[in-house]
N, C-alpha and C. Protein backbone atom coordinates (compact mmCIF):
# COMPACT_ATOMS: atom_id res chain seq x y z
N UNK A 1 99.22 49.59 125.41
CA UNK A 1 98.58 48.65 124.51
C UNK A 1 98.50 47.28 125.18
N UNK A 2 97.32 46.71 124.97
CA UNK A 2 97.09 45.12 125.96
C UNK A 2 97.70 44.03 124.82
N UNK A 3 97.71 43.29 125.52
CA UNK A 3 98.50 42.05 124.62
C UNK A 3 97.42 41.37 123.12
N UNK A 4 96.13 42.06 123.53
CA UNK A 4 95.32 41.28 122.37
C UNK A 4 95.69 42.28 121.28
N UNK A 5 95.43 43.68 121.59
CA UNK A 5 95.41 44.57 121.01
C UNK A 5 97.01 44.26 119.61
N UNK A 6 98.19 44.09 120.16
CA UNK A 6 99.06 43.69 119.70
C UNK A 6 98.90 42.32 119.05
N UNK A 7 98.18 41.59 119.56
CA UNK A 7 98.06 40.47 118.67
C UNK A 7 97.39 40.71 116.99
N UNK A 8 95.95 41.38 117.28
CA UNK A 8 95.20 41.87 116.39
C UNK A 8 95.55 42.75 115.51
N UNK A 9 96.95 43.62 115.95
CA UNK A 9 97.72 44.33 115.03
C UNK A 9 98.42 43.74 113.70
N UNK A 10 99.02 42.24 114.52
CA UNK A 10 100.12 41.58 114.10
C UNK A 10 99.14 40.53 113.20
N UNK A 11 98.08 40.15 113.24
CA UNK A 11 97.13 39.15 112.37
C UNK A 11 96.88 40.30 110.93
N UNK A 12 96.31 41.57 111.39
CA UNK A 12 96.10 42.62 110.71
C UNK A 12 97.23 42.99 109.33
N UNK A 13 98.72 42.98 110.11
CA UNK A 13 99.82 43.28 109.39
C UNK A 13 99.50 41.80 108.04
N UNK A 14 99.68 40.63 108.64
CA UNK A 14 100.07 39.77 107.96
C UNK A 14 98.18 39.54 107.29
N UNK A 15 97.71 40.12 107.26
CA UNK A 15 96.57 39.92 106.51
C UNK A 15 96.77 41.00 105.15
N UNK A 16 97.09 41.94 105.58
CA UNK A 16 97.18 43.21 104.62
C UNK A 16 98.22 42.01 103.43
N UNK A 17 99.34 41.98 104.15
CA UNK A 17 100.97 41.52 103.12
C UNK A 17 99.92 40.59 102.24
N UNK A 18 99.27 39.14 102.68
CA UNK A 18 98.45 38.40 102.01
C UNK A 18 98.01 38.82 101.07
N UNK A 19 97.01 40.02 101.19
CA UNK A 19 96.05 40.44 100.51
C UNK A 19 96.39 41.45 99.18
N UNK A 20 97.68 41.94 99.53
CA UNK A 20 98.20 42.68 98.82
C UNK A 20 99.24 41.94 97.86
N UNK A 21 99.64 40.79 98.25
CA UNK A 21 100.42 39.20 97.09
C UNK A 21 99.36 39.10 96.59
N UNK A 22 98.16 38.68 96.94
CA UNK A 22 96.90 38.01 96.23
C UNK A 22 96.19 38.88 95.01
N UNK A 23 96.09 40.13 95.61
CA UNK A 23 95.99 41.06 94.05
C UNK A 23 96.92 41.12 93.25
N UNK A 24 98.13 40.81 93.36
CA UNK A 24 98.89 41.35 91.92
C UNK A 24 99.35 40.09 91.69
N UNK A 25 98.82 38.88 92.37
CA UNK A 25 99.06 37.50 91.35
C UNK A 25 97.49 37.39 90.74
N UNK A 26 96.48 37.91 90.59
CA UNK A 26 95.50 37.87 89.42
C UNK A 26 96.01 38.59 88.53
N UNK A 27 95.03 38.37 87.33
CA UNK A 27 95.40 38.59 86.05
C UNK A 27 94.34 40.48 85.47
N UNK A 28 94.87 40.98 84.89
CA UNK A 28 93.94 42.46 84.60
C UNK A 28 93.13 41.57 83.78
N UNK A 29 91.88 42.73 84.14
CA UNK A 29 90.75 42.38 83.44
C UNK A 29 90.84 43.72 82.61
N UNK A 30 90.82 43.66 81.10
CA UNK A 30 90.82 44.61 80.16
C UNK A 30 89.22 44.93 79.48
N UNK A 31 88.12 44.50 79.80
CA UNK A 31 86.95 44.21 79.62
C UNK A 31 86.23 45.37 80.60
N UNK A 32 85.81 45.19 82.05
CA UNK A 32 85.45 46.67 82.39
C UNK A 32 84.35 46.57 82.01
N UNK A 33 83.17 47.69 82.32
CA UNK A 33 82.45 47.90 82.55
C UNK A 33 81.52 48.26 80.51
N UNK A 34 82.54 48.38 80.18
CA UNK A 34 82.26 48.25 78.63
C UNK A 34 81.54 46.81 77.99
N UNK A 35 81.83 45.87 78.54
CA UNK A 35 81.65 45.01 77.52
C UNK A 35 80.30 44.27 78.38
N UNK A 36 79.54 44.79 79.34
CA UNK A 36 78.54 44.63 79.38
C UNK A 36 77.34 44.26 78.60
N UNK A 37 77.26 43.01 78.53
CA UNK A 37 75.94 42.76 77.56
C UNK A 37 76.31 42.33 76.44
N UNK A 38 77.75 42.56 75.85
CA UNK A 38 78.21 42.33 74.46
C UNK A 38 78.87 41.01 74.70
N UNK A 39 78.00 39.91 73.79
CA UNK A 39 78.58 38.78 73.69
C UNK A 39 78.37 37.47 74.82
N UNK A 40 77.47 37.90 75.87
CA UNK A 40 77.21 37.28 76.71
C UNK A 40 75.87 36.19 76.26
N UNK A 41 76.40 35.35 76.91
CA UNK A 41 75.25 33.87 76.65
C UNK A 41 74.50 33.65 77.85
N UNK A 42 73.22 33.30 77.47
CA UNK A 42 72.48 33.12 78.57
C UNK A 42 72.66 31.87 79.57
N UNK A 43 73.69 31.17 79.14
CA UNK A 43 74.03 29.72 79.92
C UNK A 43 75.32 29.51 80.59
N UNK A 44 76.26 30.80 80.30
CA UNK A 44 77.54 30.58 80.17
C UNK A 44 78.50 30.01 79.36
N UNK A 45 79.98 30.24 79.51
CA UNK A 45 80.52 29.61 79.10
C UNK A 45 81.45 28.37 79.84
N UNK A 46 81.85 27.32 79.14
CA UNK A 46 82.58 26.15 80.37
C UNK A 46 83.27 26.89 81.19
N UNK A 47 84.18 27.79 80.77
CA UNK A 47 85.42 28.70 81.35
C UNK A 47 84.37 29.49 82.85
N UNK A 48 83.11 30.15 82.32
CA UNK A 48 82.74 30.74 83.49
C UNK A 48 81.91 29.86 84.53
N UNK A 49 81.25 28.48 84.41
CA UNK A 49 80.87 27.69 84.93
C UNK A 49 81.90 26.52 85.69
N UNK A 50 82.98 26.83 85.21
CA UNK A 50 84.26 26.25 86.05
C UNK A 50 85.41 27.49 86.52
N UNK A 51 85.19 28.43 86.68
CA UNK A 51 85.83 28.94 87.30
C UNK A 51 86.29 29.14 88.37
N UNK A 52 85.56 27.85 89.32
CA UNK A 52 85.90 28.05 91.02
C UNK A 52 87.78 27.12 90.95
N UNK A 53 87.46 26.55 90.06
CA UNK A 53 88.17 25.37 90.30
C UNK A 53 89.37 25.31 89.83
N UNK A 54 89.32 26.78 89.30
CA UNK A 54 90.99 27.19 88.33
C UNK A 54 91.77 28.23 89.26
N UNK A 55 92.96 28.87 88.79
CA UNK A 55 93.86 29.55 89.97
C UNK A 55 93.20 30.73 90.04
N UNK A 56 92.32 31.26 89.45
CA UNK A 56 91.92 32.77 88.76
C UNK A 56 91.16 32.50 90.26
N UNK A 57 90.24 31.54 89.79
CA UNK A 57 89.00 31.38 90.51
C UNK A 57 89.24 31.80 92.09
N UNK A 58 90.07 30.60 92.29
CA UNK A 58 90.76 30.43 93.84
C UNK A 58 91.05 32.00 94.65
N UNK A 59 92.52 32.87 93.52
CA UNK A 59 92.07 33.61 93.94
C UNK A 59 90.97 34.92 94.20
N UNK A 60 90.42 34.83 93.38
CA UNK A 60 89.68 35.90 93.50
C UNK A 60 88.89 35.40 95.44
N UNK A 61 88.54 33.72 95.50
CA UNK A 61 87.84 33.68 96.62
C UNK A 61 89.06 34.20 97.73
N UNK A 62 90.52 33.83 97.48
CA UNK A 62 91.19 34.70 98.68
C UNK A 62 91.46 35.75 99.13
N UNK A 63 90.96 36.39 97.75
CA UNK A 63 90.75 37.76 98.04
C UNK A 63 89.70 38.45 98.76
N UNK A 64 88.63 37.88 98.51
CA UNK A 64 87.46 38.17 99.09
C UNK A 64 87.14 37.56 100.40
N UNK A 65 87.60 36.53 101.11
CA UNK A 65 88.07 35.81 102.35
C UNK A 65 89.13 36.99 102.81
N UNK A 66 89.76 37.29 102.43
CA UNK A 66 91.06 38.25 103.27
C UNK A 66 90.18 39.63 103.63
N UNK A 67 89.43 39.88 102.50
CA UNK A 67 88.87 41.78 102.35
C UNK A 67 88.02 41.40 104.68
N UNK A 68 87.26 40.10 103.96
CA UNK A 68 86.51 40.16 105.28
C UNK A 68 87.19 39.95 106.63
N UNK A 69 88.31 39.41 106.48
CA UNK A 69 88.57 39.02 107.77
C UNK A 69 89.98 40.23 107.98
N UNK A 70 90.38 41.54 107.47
CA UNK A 70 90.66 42.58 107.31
C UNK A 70 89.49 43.06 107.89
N UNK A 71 88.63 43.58 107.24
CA UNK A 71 87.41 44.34 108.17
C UNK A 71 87.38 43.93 109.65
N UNK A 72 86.71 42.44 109.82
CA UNK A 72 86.30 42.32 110.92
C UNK A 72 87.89 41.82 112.15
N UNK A 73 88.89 41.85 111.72
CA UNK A 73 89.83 42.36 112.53
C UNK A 73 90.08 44.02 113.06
N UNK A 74 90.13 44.88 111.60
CA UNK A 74 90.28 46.12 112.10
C UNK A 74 88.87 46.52 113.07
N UNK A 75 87.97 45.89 112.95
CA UNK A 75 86.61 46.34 113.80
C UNK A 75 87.01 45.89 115.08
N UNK A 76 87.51 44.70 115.22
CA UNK A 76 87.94 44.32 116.84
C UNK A 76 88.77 44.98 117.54
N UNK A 77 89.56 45.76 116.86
CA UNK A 77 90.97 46.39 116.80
C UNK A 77 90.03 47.45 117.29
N UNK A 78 89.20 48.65 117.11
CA UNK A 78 88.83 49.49 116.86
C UNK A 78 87.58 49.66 118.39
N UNK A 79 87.10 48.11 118.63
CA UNK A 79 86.18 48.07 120.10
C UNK A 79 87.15 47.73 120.97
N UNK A 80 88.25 46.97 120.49
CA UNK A 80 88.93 46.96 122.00
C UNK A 80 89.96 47.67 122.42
N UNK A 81 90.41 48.57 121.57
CA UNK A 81 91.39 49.84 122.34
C UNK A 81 90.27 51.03 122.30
């Protein structure tokens, strides 16, 4: 194994641990694919028009920042050994 290869392992490890804290500090969504259409406003609500800016918000973006940089590590991982 070359020294990047081990590096990219070790970014990989500590990306997974991240990513896997970051899902089980959001909150369940009990709503699902059911409540589609029911009750929805065509403008939003304050809650969904400020949602970047609350902890929910945040993480959901670290979650979705981690999913990608998970992929495109295991892809480097995957061309260079």
């Amino acid at each position: 194994m070359s020294g990047l290869t081990i590096f990219l392992g070790i970014v990989l490890l500590i990306d997974c641990v991240f990513m896997v804290a970051v899902i089980l500090l959001q909150k369940k969504r009990e709503s699902g694919l059911g409540s589609v259409g029911v009750g929805s406003t065509q403008g939003g609500t304050f809650w969904e028009k400020n949602k970047g800016r609350s902890m929910e918000g945040k993480l959901e973006l670290y979650t979705k920042i981690s999913g990608v940089v998970f992929f495109v590590v295991a892809a480097l991982i995957g061309f260079v050994s």
